[in-house]
C-alpha atoms as a PDB file:
ATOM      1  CA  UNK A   1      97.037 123.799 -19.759  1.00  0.00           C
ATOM      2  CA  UNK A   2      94.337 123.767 -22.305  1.00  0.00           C
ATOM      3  CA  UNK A   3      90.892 125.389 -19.897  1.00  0.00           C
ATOM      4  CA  UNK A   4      89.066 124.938 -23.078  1.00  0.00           C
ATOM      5  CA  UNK A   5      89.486 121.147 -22.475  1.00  0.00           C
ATOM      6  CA  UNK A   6      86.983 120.306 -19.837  1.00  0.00           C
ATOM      7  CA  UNK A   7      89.227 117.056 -18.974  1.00  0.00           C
ATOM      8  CA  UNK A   8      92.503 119.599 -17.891  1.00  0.00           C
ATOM      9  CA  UNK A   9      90.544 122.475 -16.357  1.00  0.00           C
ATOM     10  CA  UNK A  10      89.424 121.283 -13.567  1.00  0.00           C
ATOM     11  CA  UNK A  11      92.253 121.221 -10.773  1.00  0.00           C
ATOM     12  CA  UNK A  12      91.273 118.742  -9.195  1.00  0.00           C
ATOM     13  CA  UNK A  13      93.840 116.066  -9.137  1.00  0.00           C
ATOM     14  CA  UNK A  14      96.156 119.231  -8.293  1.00  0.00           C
ATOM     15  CA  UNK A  15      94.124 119.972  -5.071  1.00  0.00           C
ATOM     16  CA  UNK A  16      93.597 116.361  -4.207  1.00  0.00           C
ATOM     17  CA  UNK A  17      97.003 114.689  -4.728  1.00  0.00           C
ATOM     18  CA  UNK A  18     100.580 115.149  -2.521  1.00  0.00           C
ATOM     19  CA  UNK A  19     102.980 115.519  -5.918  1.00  0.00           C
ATOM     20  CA  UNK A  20     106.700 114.222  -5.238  1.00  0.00           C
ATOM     21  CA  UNK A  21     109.394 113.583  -7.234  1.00  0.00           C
ATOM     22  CA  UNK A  22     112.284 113.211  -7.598  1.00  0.00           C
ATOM     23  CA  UNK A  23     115.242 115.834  -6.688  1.00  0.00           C
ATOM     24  CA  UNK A  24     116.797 116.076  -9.771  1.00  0.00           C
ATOM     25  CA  UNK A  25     113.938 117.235 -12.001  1.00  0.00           C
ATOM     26  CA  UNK A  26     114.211 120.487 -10.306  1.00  0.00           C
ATOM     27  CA  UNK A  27     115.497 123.366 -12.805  1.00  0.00           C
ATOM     28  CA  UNK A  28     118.596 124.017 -10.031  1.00  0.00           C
ATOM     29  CA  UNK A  29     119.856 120.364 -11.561  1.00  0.00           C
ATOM     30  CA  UNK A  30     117.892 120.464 -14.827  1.00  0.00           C
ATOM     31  CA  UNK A  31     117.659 123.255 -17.053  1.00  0.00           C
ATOM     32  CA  UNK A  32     114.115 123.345 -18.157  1.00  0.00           C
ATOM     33  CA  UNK A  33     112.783 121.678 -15.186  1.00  0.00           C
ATOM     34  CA  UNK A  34     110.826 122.309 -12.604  1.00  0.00           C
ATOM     35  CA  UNK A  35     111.060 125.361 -10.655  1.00  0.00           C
ATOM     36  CA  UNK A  36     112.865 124.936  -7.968  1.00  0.00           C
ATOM     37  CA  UNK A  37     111.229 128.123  -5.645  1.00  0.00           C
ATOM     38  CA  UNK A  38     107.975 125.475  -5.710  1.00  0.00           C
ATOM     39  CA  UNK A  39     108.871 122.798  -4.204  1.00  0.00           C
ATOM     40  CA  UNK A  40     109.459 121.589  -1.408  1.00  0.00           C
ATOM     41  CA  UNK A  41     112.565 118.851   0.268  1.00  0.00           C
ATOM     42  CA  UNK A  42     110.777 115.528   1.296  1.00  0.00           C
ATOM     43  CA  UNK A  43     113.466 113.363   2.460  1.00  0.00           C
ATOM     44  CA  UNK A  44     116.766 112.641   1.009  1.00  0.00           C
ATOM     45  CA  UNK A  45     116.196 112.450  -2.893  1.00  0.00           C
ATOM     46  CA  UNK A  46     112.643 113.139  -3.257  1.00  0.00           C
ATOM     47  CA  UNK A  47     110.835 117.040  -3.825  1.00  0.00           C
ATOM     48  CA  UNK A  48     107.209 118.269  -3.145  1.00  0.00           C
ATOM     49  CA  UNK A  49     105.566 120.551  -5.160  1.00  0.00           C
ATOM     50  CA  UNK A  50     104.274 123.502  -2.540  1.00  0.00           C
ATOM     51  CA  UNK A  51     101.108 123.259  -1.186  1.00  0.00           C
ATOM     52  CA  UNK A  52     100.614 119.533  -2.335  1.00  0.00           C
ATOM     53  CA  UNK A  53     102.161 117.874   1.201  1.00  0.00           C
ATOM     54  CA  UNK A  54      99.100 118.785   3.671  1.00  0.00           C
ATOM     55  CA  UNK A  55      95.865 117.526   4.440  1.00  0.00           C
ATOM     56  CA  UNK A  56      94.208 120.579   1.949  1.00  0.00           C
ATOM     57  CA  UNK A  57      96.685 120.229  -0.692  1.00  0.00           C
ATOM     58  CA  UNK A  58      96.663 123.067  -3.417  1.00  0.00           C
ATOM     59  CA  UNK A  59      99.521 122.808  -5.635  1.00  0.00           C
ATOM     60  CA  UNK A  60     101.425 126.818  -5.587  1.00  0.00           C
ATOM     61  CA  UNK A  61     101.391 126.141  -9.268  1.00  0.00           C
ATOM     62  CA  UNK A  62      97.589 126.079  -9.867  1.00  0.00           C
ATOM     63  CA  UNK A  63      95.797 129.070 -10.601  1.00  0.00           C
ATOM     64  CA  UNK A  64      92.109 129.853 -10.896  1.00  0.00           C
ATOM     65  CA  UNK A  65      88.662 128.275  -9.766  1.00  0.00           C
ATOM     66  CA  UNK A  66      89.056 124.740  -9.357  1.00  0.00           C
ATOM     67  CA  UNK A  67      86.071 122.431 -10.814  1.00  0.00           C
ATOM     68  CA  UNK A  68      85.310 125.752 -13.833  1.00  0.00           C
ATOM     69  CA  UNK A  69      88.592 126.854 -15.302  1.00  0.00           C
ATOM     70  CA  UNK A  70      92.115 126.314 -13.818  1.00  0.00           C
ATOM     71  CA  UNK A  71      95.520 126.844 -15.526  1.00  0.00           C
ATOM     72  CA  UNK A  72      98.807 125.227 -14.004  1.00  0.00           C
ATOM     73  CA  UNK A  73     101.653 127.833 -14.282  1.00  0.00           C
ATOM     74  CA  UNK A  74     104.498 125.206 -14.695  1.00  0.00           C
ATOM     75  CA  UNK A  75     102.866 123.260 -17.183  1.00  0.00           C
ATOM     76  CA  UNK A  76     105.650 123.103 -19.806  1.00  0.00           C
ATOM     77  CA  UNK A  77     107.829 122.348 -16.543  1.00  0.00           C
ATOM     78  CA  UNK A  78     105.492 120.142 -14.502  1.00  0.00           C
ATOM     79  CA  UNK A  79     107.009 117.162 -12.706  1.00  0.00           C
ATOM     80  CA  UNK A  80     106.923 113.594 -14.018  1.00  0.00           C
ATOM     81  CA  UNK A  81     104.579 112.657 -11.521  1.00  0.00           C
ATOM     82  CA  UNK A  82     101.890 114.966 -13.480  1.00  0.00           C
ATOM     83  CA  UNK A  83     102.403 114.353 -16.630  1.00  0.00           C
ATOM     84  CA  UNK A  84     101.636 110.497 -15.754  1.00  0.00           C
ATOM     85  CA  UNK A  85      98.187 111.554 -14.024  1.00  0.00           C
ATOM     86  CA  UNK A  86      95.736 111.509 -16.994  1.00  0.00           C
ATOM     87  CA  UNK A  87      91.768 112.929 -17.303  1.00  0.00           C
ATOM     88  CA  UNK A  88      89.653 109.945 -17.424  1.00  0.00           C
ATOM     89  CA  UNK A  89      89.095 108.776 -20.857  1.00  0.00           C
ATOM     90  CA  UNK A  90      91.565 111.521 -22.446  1.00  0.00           C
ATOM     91  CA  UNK A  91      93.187 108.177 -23.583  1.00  0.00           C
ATOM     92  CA  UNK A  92      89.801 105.969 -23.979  1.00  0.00           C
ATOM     93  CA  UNK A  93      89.476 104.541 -20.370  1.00  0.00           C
ATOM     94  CA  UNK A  94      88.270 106.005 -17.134  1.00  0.00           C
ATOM     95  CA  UNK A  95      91.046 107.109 -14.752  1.00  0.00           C
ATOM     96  CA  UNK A  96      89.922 105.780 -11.243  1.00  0.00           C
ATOM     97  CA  UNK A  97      92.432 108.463  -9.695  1.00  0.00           C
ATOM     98  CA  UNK A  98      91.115 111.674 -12.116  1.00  0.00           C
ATOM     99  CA  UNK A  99      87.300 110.112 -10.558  1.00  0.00           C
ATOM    100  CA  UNK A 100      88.182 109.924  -7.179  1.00  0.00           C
ATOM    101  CA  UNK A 101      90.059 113.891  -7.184  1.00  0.00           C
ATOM    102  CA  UNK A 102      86.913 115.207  -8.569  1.00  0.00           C
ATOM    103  CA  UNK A 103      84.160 113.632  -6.764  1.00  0.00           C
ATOM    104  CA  UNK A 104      86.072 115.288  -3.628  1.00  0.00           C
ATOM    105  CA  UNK A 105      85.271 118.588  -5.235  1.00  0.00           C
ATOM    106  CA  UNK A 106      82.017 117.703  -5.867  1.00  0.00           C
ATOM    107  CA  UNK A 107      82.414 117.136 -10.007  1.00  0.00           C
ATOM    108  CA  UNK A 108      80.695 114.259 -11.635  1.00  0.00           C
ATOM    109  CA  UNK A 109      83.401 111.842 -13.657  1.00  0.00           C
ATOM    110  CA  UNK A 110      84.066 112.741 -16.491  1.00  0.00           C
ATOM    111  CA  UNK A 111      82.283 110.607 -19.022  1.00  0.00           C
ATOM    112  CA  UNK A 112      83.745 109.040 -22.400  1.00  0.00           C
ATOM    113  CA  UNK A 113      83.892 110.785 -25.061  1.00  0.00           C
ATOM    114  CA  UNK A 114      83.948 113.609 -22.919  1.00  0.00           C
ATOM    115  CA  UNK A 115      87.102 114.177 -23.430  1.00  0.00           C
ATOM    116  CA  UNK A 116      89.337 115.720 -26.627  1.00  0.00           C
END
């Protein structure tokens, strides 16, 4: 994750959000995927990244101070589900999801253009 990015070093979506997907992006089915020592079963086909399926979700993966500068460990490796989460206006419009995660932390939205 690029912490020199103010739109991916945050955390916040990662501390707000339950992240599931499904079983077979796990790197015990495919190579390259996502550690499978993270996650957790949630029902017959679908996984749980660790620390993402409880009322104070922290995803395992996240490291650092959330809302200042926060690195995901997997992120070559994340699960689908993240990669389709985007910063608001990373891509020109405001995410309503990215908002809502960081006004839970206490972070203003991000605003446009402030984002690389």
């Amino acid at each position: 994750m690029d912490s020199d990015n103010p739109c991916l070093s945050c955390g916040a979506c990662c501390a707000h959000y339950r992240v599931s997907f499904y079983w077979a992006e796990a790197d015990d089915v495919t190579p390259g995927g996502v550690p499978a020592e993270l996650t957790e079963k949630l029902g017959g086909v679908r996984l749980v990244m660790k620390g993402t399926n409880r009322s104070d979700p922290r995803c395992a993966a996240l490291t650092g101070e959330l809302g200042r500068r926060v690195d995901c460990a997997i992120y070559p490796e994340r699960p689908q589900a993240c990669r389709d989460l985007h910063a608001s206006w990373s891509d020109g419009r405001v995410d309503e999801k990215c908002d809502k995660a960081r006004m839970t932390l206490g972070l203003a939205p991000l605003a446009p253009g402030g984002c690389r």
